[in-house]
N, C-alpha and C. Protein backbone atom coordinates (compact mmCIF):
# COMPACT_ATOMS: atom_id res chain seq x y z
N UNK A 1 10.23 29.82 -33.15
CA UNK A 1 8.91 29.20 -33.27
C UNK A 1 8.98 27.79 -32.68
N UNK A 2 8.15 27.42 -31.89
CA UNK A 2 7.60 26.21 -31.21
C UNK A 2 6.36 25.49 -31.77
N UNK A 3 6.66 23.97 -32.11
CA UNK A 3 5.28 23.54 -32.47
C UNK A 3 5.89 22.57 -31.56
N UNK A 4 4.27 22.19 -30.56
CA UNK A 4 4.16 21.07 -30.09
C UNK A 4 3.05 19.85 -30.78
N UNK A 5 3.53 18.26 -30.39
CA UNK A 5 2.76 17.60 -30.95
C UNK A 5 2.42 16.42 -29.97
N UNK A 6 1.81 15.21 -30.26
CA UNK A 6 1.82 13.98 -29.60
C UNK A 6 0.78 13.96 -28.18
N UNK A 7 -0.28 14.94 -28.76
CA UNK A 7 -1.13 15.11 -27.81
C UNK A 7 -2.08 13.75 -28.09
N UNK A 8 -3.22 13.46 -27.18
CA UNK A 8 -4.16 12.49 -27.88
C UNK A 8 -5.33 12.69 -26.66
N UNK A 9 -6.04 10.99 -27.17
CA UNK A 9 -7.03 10.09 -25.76
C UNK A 9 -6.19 9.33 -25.18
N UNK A 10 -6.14 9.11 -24.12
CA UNK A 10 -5.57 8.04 -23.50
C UNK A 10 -6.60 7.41 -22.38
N UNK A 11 -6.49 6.33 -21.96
CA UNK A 11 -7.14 5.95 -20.85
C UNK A 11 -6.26 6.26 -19.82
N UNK A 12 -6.87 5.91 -18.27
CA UNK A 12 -5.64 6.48 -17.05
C UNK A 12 -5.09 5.09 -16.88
N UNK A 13 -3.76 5.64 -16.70
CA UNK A 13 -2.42 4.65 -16.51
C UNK A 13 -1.82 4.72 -17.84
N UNK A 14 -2.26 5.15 -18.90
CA UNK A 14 -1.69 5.01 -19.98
C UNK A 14 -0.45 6.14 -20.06
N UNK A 15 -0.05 5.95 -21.29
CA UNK A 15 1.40 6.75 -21.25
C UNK A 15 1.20 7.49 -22.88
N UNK A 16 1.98 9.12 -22.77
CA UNK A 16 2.67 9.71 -24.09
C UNK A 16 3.10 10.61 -23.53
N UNK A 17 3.76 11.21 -25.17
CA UNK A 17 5.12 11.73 -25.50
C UNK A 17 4.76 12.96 -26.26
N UNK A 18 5.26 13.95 -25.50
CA UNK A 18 4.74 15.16 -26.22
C UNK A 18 6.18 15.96 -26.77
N UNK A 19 6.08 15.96 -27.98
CA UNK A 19 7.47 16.98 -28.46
C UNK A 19 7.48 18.15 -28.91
N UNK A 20 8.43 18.69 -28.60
CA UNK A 20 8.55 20.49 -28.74
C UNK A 20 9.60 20.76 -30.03
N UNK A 21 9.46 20.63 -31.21
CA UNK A 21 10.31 20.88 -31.87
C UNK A 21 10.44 22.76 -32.11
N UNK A 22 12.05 23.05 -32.20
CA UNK A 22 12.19 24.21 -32.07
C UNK A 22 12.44 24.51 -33.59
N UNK A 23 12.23 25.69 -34.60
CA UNK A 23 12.87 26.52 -35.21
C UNK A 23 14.50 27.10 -35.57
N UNK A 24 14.68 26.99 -34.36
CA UNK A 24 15.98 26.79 -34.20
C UNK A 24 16.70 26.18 -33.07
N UNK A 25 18.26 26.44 -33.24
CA UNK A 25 19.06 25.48 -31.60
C UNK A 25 17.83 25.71 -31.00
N UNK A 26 18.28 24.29 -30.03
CA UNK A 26 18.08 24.82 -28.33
C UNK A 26 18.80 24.51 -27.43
N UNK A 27 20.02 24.32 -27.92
CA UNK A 27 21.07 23.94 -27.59
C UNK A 27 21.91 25.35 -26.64
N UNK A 28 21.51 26.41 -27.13
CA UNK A 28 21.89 27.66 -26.49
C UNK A 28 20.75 28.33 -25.37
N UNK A 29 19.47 27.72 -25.61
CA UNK A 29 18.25 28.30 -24.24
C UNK A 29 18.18 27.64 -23.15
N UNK A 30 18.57 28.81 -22.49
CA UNK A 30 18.91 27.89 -21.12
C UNK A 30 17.83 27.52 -20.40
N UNK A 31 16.69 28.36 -20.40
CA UNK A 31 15.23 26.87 -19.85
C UNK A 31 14.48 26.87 -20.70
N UNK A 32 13.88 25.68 -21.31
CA UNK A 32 13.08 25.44 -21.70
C UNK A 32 12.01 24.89 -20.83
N UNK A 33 10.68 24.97 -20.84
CA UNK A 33 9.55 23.80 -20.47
C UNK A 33 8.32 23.60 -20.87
N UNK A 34 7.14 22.85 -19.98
CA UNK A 34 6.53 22.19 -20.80
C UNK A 34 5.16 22.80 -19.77
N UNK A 35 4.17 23.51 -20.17
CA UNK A 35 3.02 24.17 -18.93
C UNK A 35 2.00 23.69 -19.37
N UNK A 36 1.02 23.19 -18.74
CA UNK A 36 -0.22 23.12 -18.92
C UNK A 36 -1.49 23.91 -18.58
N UNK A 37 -2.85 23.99 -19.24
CA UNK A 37 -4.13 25.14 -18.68
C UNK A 37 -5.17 23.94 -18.78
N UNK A 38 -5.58 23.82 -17.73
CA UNK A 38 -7.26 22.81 -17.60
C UNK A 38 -8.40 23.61 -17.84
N UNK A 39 -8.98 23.40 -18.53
CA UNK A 39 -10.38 23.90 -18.22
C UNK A 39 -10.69 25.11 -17.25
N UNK A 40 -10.63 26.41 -17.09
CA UNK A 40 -11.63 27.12 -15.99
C UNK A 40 -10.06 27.31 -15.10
N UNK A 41 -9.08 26.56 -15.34
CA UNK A 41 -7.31 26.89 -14.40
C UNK A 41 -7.10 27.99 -14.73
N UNK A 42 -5.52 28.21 -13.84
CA UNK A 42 -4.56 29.19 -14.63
C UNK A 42 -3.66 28.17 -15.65
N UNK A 43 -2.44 28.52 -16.13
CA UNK A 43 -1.32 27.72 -16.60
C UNK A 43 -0.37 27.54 -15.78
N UNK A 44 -0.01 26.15 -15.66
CA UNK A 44 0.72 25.86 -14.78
C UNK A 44 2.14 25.17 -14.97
N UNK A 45 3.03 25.49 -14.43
CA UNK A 45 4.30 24.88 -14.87
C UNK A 45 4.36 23.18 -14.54
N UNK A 46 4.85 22.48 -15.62
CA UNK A 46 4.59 21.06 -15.46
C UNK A 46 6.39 20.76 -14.79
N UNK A 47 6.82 20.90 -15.79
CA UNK A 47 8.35 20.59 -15.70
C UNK A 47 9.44 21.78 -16.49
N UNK A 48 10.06 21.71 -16.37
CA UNK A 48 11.68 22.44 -17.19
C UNK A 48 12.96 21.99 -17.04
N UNK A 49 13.52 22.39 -18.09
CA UNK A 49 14.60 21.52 -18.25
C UNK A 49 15.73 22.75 -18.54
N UNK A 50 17.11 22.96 -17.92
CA UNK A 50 17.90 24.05 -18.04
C UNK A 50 19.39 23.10 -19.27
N UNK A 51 20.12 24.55 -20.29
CA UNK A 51 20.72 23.74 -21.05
C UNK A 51 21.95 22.67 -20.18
N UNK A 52 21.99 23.07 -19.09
CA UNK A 52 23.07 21.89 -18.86
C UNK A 52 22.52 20.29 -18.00
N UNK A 53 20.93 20.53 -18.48
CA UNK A 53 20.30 19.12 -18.22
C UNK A 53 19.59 19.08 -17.18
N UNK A 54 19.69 20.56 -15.97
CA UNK A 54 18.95 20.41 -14.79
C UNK A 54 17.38 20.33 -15.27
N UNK A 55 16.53 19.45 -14.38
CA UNK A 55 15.33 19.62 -14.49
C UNK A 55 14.66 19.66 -13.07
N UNK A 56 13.45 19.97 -13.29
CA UNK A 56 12.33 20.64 -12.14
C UNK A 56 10.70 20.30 -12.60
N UNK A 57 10.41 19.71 -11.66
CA UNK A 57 9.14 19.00 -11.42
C UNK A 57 8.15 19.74 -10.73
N UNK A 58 6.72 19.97 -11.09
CA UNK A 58 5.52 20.27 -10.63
C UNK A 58 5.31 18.97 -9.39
N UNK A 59 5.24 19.06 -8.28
CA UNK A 59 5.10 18.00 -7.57
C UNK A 59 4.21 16.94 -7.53
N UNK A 60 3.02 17.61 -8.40
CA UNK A 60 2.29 16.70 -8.78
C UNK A 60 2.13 15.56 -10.02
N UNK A 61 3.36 15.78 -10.29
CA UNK A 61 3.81 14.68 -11.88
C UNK A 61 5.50 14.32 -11.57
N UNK A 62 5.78 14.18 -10.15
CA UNK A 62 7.19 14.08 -10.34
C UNK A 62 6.57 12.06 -10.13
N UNK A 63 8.11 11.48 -11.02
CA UNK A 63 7.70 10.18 -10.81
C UNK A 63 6.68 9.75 -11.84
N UNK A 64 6.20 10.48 -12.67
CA UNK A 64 5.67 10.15 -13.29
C UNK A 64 5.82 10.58 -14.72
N UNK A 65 6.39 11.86 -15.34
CA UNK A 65 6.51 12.56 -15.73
C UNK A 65 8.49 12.78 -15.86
N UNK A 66 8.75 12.83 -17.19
CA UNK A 66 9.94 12.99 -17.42
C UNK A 66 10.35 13.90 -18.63
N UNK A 67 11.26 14.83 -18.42
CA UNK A 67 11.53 15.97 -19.41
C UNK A 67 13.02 15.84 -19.82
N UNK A 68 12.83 16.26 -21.47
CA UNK A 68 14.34 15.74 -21.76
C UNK A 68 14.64 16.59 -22.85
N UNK A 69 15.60 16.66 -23.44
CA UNK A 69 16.11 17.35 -24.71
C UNK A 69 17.28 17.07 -25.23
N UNK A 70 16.69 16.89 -27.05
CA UNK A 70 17.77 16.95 -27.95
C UNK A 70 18.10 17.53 -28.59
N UNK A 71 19.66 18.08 -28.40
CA UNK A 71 19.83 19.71 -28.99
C UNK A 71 20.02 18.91 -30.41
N UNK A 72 20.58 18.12 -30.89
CA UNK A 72 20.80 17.51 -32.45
C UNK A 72 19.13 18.08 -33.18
N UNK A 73 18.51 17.40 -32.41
CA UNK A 73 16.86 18.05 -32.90
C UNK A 73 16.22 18.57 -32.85
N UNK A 74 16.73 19.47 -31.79
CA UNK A 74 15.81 20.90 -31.32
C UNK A 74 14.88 20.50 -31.50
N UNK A 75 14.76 19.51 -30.21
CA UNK A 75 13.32 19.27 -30.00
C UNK A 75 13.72 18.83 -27.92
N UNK A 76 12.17 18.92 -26.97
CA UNK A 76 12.23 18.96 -26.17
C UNK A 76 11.14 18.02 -26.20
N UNK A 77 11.20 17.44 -25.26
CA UNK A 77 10.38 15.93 -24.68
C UNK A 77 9.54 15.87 -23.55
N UNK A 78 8.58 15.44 -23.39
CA UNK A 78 7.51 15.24 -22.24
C UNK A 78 7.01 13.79 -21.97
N UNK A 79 7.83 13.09 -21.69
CA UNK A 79 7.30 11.71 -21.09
C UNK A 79 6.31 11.29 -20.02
N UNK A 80 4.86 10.95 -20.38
CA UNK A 80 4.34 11.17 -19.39
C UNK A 80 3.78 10.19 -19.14
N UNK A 81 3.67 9.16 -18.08
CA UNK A 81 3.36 7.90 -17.66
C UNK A 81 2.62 7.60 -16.75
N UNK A 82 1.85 6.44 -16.50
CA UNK A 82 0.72 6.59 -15.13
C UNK A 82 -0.24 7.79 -15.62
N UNK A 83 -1.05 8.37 -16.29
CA UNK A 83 -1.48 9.30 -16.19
C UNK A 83 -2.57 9.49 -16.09
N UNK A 84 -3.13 10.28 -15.37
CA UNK A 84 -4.37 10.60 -14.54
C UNK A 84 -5.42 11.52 -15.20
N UNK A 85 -6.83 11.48 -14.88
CA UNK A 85 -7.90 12.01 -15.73
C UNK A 85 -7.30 13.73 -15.18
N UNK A 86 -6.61 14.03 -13.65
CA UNK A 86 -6.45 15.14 -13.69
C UNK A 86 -5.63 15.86 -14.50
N UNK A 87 -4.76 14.97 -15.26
CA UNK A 87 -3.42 15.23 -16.31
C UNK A 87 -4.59 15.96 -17.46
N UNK A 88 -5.63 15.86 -17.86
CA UNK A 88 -6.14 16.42 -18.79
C UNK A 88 -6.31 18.17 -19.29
N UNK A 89 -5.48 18.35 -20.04
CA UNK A 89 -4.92 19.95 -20.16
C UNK A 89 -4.51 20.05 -21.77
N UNK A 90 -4.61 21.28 -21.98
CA UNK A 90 -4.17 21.48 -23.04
C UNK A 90 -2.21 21.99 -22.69
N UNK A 91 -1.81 20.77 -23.34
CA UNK A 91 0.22 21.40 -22.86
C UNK A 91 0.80 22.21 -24.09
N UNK A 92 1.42 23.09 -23.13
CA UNK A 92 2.47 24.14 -23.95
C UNK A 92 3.84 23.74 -23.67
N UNK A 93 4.42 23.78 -24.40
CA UNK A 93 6.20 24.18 -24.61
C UNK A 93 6.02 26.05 -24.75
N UNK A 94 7.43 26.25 -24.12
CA UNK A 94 7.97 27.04 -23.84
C UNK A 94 9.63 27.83 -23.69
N UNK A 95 9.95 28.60 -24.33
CA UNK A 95 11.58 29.00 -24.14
C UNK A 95 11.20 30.07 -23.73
N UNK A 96 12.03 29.71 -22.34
CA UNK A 96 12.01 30.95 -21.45
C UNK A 96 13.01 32.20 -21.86
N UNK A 97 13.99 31.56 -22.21
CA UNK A 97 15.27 32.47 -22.73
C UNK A 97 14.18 34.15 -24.61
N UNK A 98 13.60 33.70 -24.49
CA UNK A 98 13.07 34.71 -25.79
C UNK A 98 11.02 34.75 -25.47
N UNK A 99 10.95 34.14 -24.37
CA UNK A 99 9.52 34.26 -23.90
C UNK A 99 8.62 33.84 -25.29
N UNK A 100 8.87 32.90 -25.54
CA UNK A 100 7.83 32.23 -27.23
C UNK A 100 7.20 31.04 -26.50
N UNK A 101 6.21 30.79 -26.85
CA UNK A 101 5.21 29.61 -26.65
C UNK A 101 4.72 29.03 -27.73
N UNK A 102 5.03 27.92 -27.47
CA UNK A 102 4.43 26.73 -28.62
C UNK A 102 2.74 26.69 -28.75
N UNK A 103 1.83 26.24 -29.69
CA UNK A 103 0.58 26.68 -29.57
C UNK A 103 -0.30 25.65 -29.28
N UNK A 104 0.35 24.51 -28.60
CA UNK A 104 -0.61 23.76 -27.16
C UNK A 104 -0.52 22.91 -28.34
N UNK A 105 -1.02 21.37 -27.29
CA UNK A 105 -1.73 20.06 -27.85
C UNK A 105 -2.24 19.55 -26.99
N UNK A 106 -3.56 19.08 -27.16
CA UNK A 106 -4.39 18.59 -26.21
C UNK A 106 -4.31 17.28 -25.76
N UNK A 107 -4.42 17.19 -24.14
CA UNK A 107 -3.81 15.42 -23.96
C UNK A 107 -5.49 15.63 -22.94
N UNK A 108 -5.83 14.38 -23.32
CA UNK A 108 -7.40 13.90 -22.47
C UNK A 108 -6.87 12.55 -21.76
N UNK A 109 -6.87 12.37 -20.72
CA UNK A 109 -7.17 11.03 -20.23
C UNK A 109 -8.66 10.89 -19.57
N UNK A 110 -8.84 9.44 -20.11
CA UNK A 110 -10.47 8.88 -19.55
C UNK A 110 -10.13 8.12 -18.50
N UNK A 111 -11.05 8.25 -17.82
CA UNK A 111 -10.99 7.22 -16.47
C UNK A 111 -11.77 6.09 -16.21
């Protein structure tokens, strides 16, 4: 089980932190990540993070956007900075390793 949190309002340029706490390890899933759905979109992969630390960027949030994880807390991280009214999505966490999805938190930026 996945709950994500640390959704909000933000204005653009502003910054948050979205966390994926897991149920159990995640110290053993080898990708985790973090997808987003806009309005009227599909879902789209933001970032992922593999267990030996590799990560992978949506090109449109690289540089801006940082993914991380602590297996002590089985929890997974979404740093997201500079952020743009297009950033506005409802974000999912995800373990790819058992196909479970976290059940979204909504991030709005105003412009």
């Amino acid at each position: 089980q996945l709950q994500a949190s640390g959704g909000g309002l933000v204005q653009a340029g502003g910054s948050l932190r979205l966390s994926c706490a897991a149920s159990r390890s995640v110290s053993g899933i080898k990708v985790m990540g973090w997808y987003r759905q806009a309005p009227g979109k599909q879902r789209e992969l933001v970032a992922s993070i593999t267990s030996g630390g590799s990560t992978n960027y949506a090109d449109s949030v690289k540089g801006r956007f940082t993914i991380s994880r602590d297996n002590a807390k089985n929890t997974v991280y979404l740093q997201m900075n500079s952020l743009k009214p297009e950033d506005t999505a409802v974000y999912y966490c995800y373990a790819q390793d058992y196909n479970v999805w976290g059940q979204g938190t909504q991030v709005t930026v105003s412009s």
